[in-house]
Protein backbone atom coordinates (compact mmCIF):
# COMPACT_ATOMS: atom_id res chain seq x y z
CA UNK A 1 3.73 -32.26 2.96
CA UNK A 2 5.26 -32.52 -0.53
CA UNK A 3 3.13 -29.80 -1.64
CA UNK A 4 4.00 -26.25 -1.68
CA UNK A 5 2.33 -22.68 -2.60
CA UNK A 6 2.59 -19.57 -1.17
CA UNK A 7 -0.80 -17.80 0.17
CA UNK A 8 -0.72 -13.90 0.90
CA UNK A 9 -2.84 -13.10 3.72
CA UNK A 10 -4.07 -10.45 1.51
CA UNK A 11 -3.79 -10.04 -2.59
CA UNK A 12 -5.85 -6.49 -3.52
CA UNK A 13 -4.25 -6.81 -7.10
CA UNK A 14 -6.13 -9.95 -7.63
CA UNK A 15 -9.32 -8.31 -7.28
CA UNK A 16 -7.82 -5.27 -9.16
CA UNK A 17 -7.09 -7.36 -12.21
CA UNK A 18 -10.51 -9.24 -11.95
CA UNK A 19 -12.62 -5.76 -12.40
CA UNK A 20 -9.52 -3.47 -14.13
CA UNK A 21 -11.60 -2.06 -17.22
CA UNK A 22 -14.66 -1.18 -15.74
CA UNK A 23 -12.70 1.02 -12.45
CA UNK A 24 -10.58 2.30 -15.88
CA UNK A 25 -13.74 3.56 -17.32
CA UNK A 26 -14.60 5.16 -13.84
CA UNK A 27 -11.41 6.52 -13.71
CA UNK A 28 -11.86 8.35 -17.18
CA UNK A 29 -15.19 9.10 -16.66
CA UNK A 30 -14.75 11.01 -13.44
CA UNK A 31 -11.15 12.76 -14.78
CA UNK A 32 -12.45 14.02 -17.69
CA UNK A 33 -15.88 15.02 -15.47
CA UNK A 34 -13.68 17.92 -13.78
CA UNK A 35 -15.75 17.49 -10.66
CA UNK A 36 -13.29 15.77 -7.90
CA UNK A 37 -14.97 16.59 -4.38
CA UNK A 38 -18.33 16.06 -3.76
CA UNK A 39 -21.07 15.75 -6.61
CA UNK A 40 -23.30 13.59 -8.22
CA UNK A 41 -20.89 10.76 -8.03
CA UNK A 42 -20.31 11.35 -4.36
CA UNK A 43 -24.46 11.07 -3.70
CA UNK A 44 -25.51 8.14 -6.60
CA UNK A 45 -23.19 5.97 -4.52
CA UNK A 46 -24.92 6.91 -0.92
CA UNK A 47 -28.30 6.50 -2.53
CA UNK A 48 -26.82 2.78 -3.57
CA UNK A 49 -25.38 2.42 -0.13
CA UNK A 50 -28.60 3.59 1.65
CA UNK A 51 -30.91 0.70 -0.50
CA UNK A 52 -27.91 -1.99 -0.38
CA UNK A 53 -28.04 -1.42 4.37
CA UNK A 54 -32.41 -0.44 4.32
CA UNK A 55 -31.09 2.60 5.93
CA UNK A 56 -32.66 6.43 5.53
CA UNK A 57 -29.30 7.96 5.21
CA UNK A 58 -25.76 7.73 4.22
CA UNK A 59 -22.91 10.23 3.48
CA UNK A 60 -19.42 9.64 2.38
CA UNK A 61 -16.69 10.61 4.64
CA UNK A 62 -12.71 10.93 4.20
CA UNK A 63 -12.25 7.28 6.27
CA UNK A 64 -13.54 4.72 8.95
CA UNK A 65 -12.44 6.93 11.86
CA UNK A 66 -13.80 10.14 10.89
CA UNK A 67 -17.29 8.50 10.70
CA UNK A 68 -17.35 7.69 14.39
CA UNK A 69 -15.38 10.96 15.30
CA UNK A 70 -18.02 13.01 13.27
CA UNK A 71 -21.11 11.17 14.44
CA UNK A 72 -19.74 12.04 18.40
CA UNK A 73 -18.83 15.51 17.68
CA UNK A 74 -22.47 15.62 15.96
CA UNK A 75 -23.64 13.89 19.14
CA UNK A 76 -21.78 16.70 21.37
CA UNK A 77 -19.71 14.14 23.19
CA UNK A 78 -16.94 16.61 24.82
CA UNK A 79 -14.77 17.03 27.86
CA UNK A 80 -16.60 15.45 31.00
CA UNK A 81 -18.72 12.22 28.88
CA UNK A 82 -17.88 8.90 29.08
CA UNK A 83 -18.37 6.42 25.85
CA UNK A 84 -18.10 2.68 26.32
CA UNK A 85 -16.34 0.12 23.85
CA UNK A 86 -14.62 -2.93 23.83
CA UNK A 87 -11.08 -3.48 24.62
CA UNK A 88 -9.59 -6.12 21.86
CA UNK A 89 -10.86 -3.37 18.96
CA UNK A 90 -8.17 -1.75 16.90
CA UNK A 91 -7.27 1.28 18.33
CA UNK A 92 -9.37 3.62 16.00
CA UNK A 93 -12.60 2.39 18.09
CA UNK A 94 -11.04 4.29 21.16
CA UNK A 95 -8.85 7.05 19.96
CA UNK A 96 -11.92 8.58 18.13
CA UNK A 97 -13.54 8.72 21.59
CA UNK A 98 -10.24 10.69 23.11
CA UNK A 99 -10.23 12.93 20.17
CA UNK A 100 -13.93 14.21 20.94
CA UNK A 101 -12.57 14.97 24.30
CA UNK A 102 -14.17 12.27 26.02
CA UNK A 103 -13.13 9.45 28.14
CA UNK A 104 -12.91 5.39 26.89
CA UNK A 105 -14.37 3.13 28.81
CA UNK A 106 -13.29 -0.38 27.75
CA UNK A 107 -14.89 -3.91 28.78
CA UNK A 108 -14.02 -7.39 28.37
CA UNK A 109 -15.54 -9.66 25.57
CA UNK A 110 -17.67 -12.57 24.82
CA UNK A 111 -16.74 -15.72 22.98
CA UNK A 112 -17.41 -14.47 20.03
CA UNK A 113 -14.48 -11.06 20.59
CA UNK A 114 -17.75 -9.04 20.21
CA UNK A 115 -18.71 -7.12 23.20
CA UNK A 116 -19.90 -8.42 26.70
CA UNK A 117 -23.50 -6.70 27.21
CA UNK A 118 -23.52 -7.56 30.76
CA UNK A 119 -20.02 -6.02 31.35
CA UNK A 120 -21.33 -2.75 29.60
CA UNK A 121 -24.41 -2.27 31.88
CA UNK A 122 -21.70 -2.91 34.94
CA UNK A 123 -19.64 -0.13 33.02
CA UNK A 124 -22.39 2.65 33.32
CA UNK A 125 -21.91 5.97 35.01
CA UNK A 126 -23.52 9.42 35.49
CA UNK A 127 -21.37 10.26 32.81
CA UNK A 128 -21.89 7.56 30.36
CA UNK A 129 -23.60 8.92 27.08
CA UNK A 130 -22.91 6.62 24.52
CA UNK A 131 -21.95 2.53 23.69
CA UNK A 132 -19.82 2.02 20.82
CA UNK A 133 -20.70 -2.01 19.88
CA UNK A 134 -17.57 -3.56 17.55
CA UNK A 135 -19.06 -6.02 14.51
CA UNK A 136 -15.40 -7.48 14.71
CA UNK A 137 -14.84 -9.92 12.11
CA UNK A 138 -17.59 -8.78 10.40
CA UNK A 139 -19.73 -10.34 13.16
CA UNK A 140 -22.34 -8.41 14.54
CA UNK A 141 -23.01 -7.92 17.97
CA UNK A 142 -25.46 -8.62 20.26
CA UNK A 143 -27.27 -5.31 19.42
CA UNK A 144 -30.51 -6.15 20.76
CA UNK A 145 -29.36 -6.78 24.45
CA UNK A 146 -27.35 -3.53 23.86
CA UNK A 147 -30.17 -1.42 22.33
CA UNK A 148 -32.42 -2.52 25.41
CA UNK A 149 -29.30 -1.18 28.02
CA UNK A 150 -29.01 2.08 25.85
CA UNK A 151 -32.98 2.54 25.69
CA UNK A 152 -32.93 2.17 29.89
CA UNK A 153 -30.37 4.68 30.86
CA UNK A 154 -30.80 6.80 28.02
CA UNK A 155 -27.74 6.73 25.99
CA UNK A 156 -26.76 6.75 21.76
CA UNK A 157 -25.87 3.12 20.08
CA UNK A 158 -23.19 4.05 17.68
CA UNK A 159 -22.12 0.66 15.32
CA UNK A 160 -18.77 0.54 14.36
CA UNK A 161 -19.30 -1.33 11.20
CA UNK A 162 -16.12 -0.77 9.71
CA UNK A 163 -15.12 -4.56 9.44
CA UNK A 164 -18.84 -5.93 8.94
CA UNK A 165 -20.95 -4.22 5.68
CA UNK A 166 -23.07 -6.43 4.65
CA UNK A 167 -23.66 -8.50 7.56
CA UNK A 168 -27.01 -9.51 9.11
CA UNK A 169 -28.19 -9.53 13.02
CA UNK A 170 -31.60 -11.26 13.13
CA UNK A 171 -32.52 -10.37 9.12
CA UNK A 172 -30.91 -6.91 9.03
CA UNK A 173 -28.10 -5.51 7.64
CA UNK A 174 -25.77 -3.63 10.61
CA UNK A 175 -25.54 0.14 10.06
CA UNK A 176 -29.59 0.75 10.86
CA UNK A 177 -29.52 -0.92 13.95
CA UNK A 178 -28.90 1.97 16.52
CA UNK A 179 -28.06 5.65 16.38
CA UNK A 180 -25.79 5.89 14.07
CA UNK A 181 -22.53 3.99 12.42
CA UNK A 182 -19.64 3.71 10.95
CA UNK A 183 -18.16 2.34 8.16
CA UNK A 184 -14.50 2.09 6.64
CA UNK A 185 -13.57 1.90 2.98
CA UNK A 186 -10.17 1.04 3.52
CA UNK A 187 -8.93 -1.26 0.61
CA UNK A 188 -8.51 -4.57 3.24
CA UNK A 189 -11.85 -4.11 4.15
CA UNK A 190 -14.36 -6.45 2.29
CA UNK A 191 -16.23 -3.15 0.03
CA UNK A 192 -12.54 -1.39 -0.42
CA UNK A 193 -11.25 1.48 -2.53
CA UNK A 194 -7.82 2.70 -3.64
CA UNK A 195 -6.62 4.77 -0.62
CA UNK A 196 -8.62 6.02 2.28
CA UNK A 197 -12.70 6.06 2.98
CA UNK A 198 -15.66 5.75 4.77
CA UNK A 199 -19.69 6.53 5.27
CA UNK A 200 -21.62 7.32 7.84
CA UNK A 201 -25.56 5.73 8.08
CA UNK A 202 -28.23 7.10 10.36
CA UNK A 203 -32.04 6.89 10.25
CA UNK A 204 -31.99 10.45 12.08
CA UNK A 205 -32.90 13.17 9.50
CA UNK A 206 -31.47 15.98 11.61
CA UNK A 207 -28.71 13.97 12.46
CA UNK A 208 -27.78 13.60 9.04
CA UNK A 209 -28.18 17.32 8.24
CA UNK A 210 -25.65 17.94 11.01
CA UNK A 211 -23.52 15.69 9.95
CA UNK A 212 -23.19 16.86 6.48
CA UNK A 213 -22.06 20.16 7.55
CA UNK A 214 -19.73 19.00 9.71
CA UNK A 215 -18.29 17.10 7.03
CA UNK A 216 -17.71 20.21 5.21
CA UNK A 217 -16.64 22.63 7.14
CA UNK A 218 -19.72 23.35 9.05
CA UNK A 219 -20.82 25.08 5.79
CA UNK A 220 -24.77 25.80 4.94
CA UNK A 221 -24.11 27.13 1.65
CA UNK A 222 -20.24 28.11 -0.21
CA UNK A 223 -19.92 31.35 1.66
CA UNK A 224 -22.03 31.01 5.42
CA UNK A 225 -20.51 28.97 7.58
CA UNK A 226 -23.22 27.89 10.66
CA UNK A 227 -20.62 25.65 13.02
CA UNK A 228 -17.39 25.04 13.64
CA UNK A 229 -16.71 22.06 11.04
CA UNK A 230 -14.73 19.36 9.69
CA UNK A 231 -12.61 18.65 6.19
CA UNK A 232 -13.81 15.16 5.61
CA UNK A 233 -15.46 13.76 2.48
CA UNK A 234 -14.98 11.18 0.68
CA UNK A 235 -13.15 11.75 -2.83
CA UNK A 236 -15.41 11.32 -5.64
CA UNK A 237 -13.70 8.90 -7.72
CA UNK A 238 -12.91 6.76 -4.70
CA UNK A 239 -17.43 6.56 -4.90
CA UNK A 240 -17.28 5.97 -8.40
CA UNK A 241 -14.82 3.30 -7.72
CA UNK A 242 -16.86 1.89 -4.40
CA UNK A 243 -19.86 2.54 -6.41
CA UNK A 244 -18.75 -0.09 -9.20
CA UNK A 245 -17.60 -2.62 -6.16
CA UNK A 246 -20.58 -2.43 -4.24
CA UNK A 247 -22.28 -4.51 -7.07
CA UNK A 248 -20.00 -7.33 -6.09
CA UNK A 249 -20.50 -7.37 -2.73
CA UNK A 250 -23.38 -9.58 -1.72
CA UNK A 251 -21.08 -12.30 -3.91
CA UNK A 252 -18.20 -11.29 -2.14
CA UNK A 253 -19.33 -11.87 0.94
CA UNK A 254 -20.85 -15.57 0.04
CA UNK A 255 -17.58 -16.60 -1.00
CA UNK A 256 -15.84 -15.25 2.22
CA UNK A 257 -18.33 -17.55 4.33
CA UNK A 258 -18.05 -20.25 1.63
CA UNK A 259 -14.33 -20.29 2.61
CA UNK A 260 -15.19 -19.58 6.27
CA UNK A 261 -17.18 -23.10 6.23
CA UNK A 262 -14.48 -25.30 4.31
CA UNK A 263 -11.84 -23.71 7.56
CA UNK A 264 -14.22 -24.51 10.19
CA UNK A 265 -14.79 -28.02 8.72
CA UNK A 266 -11.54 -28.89 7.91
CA UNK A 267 -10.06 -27.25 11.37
CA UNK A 268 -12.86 -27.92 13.87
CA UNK A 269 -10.67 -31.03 15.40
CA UNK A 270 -7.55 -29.24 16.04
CA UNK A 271 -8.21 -25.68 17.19
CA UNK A 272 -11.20 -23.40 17.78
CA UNK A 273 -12.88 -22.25 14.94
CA UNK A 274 -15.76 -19.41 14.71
CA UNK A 275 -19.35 -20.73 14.84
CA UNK A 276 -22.24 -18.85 13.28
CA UNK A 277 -25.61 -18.11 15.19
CA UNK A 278 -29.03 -18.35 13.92
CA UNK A 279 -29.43 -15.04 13.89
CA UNK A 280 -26.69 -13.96 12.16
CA UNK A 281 -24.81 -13.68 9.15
CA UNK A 282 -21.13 -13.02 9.31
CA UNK A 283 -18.78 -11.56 6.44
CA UNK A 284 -15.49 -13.13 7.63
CA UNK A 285 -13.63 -9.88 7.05
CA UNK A 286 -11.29 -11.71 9.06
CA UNK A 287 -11.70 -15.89 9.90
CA UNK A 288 -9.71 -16.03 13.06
CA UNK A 289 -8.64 -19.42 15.15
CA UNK A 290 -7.69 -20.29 18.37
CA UNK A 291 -5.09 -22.70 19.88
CA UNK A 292 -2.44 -22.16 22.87
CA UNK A 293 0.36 -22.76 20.40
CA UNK A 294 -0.46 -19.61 18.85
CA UNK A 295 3.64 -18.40 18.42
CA UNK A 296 4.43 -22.10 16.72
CA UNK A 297 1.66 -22.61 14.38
CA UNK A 298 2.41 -19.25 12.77
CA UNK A 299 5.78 -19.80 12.03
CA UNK A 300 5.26 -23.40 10.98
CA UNK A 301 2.14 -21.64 8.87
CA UNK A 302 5.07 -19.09 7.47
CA UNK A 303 7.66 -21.93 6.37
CA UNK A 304 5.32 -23.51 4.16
CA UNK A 305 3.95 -19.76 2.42
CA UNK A 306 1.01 -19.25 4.48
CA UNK A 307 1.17 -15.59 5.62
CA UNK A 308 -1.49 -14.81 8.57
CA UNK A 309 -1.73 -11.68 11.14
CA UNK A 310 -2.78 -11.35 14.75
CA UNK A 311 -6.06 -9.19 15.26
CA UNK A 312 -4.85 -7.68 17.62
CA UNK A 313 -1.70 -9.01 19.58
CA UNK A 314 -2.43 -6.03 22.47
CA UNK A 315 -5.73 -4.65 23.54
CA UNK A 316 -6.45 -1.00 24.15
CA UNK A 317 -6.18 -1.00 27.70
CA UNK A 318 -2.64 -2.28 27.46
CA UNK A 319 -1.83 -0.03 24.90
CA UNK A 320 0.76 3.05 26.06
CA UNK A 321 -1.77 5.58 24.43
CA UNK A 322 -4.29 4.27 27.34
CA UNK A 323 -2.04 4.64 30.39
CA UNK A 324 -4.31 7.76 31.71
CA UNK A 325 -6.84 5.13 31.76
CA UNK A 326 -5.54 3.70 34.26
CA UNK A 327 -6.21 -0.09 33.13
CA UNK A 328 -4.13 -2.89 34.48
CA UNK A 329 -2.97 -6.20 33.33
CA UNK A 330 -5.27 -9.04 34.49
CA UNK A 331 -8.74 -6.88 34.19
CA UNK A 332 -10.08 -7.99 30.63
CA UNK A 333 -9.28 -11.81 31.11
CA UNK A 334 -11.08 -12.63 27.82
CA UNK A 335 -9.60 -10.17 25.81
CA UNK A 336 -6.16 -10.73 27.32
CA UNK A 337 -6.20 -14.40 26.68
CA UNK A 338 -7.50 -14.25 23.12
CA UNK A 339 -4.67 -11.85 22.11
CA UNK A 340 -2.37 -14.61 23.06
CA UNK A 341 -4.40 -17.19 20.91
CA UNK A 342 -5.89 -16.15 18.40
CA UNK A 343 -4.92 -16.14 14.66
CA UNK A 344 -6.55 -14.98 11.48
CA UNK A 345 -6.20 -16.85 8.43
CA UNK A 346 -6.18 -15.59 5.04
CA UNK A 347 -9.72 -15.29 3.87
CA UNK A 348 -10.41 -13.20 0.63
CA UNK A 349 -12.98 -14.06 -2.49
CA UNK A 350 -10.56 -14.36 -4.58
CA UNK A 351 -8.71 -17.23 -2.88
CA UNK A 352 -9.18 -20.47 -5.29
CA UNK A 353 -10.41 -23.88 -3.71
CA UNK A 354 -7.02 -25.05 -4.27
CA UNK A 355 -5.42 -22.50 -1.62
CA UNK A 356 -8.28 -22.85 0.60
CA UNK A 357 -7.47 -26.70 0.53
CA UNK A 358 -3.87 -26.15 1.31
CA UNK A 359 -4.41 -23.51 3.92
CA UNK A 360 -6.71 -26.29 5.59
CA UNK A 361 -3.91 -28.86 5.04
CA UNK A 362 -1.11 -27.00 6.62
CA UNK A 363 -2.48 -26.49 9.78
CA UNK A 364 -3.32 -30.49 10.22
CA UNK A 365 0.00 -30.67 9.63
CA UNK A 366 1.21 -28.87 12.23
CA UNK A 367 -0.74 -30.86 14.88
């Protein structure tokens, strides 16, 4: 290939630069406000949340992990519960279950890295109270079979949504579509601010009033404090700026499958690509491949300025955090063999055709 350009696998300035005087103007408009935690700010951008996902509910939280850690201490998961998840999640979809004192229970995967169903009925226990369903990719999963396993043994659905806002399973937007969820604001994710953040959605009304005392210390009002509490709310002008983003979204997102269609065209005869469902609508917060020469096509990817990740090179239950769980090599065969496989390209709206072409080009080359 004569050609050459060099491709991040992520660029947040270019986006920065594309929308710099109106997040200025929030900027200004909140620091000369004098109102920095909390406010009207804070609750105009749940409102917008809440009408952008059809859900009842939404309230800003300090980041992605603190929404499912809140919604399970709100839940009363403790010392003694079980929660299921999948393995090949990052870690944050497991850790928040250790921190309420719980126990992870991990299964294997389906094709698509999204959770098995079957292998979480298999997974159930007198102590199970919960499923915790990964939308990796920003493809949702197969929440009905789950919903119908959680509505026969009795247990909470709670969506971590934290790579998938704006994505649809049969119509819907995820976030509504059990118990609870969770949602991360991190800036690599596809609605991203300028340092840490998430939300929380729930059609429960006394789940959410739970919730937002948790959030805040288990206060009811500035001087009574009814539970023992949380610090974790999202910073107001990290809303105003998500606030301003979430506008773009919906176009984000089309451009993100836009370039999710040119890959899987252009790659389709040379390794496997992701295929959407007709039920669903994916957000490609990450487009990942497959081939058995994982290790060679990324460094043949990095000597002509393609930079891509693995997501995620070891699963949870190989992790050393999980050793009390007592996992072994060999049990998760999907998982385990996808983590040597797969790659993600780079996939961001602001990628030009041009880049999307040469991306496409570089991995022919290769084979």
């Amino acid at each position: 290939m004569a050609e050459n350009m060099v491709i991040p696998f992520v660029d947040l300035a270019r986006q920065f630069h594309s929308m710099e005087s109106q997040l200025t103007q929030a900027f200004l408009a909140v620091g000369r406000s004098g109102g920095y935690i909390m406010g009207e700010r804070l609750e105009s951008f749940e409102r917008k949340v809440a009408e952008f996902l059809d859900v009842r509910y939404v309230l800003g939280v300090a980041d992605g992990s603190d929404a499912l850690f809140l919604v399970l201490k709100a839940l009363e998961v403790g010392p003694g519960d079980e929660v299921i998840t999948a393995t090949n999640s990052f870690i944050a979809s497991a850790w928040v279950i250790a921190a309420a004192g719980a126990t992870p229970v991990l299964v294997d995967v389906c094709e698509d890295f999204n959770i098995d169903p079957a292998k979480v009925e298999a997974a159930i226990t007198p102590r199970t109270k919960g499923i915790i369903p990964v939308h990796l990719t920003g493809r949702p999963a197969a929440m009905d079979e789950i919903n119908a396993i959680a509505v026969r043994h009795s247990l909470f659905v709670l969506e971590d949504a934290a790579q998938a806002i704006g994505a649809r399973y049969r119509g819907k937007r995820v976030g509504g579509l059990g118990t609870a969820a969770g949602f991360s604001l991190h800036p690599l994710k596809n609605l991203g601010v300028y340092g840490d953040g998430g939300f929380i959605t729930t059609n429960d009304g006394a789940l959410d009033a739970k919730l937002r005392k948790l959030r805040n210390h288990g206060l009811r009002n500035r001087d009574e404090c009814e539970m023992w509490g949380f610090n974790s709310r999202l910073d107001t002008m990290q809303a105003a700026f998500a606030e301003i983003k979430l506008e773009r979204l919906d176009g984000w997102n089309a451009r993100c499958r836009e370039i999710a269609k040119a890959y899987a065209k252009g790659l389709s005869a040379y390794v496997q690509v992701p295929v959407d469902q007709a039920w669903e609508e994916c957000v490609y917060h990450n487009f990942v491949i497959r081939t058995d020469r994982r290790d060679a096509l990324v460094a043949h990817l990095k000597e002509r300025g393609v930079d891509t990740r693995v997501h995620y090179p070891i699963p949870i239950h190989l992790q050393e955090s999980a050793k009390s769980l007592r996992y072994k090599p060999g049990e998760f065969l999907n998982a385990e063999r996808y983590a040597k496989t797969m790659i993600s390209l780079p996939i961001y709206p602001e990628l030009t055709p041009a880049e999307v072409g040469y991306v496409v080009r570089t991995v022919i080359s290769f084979f």
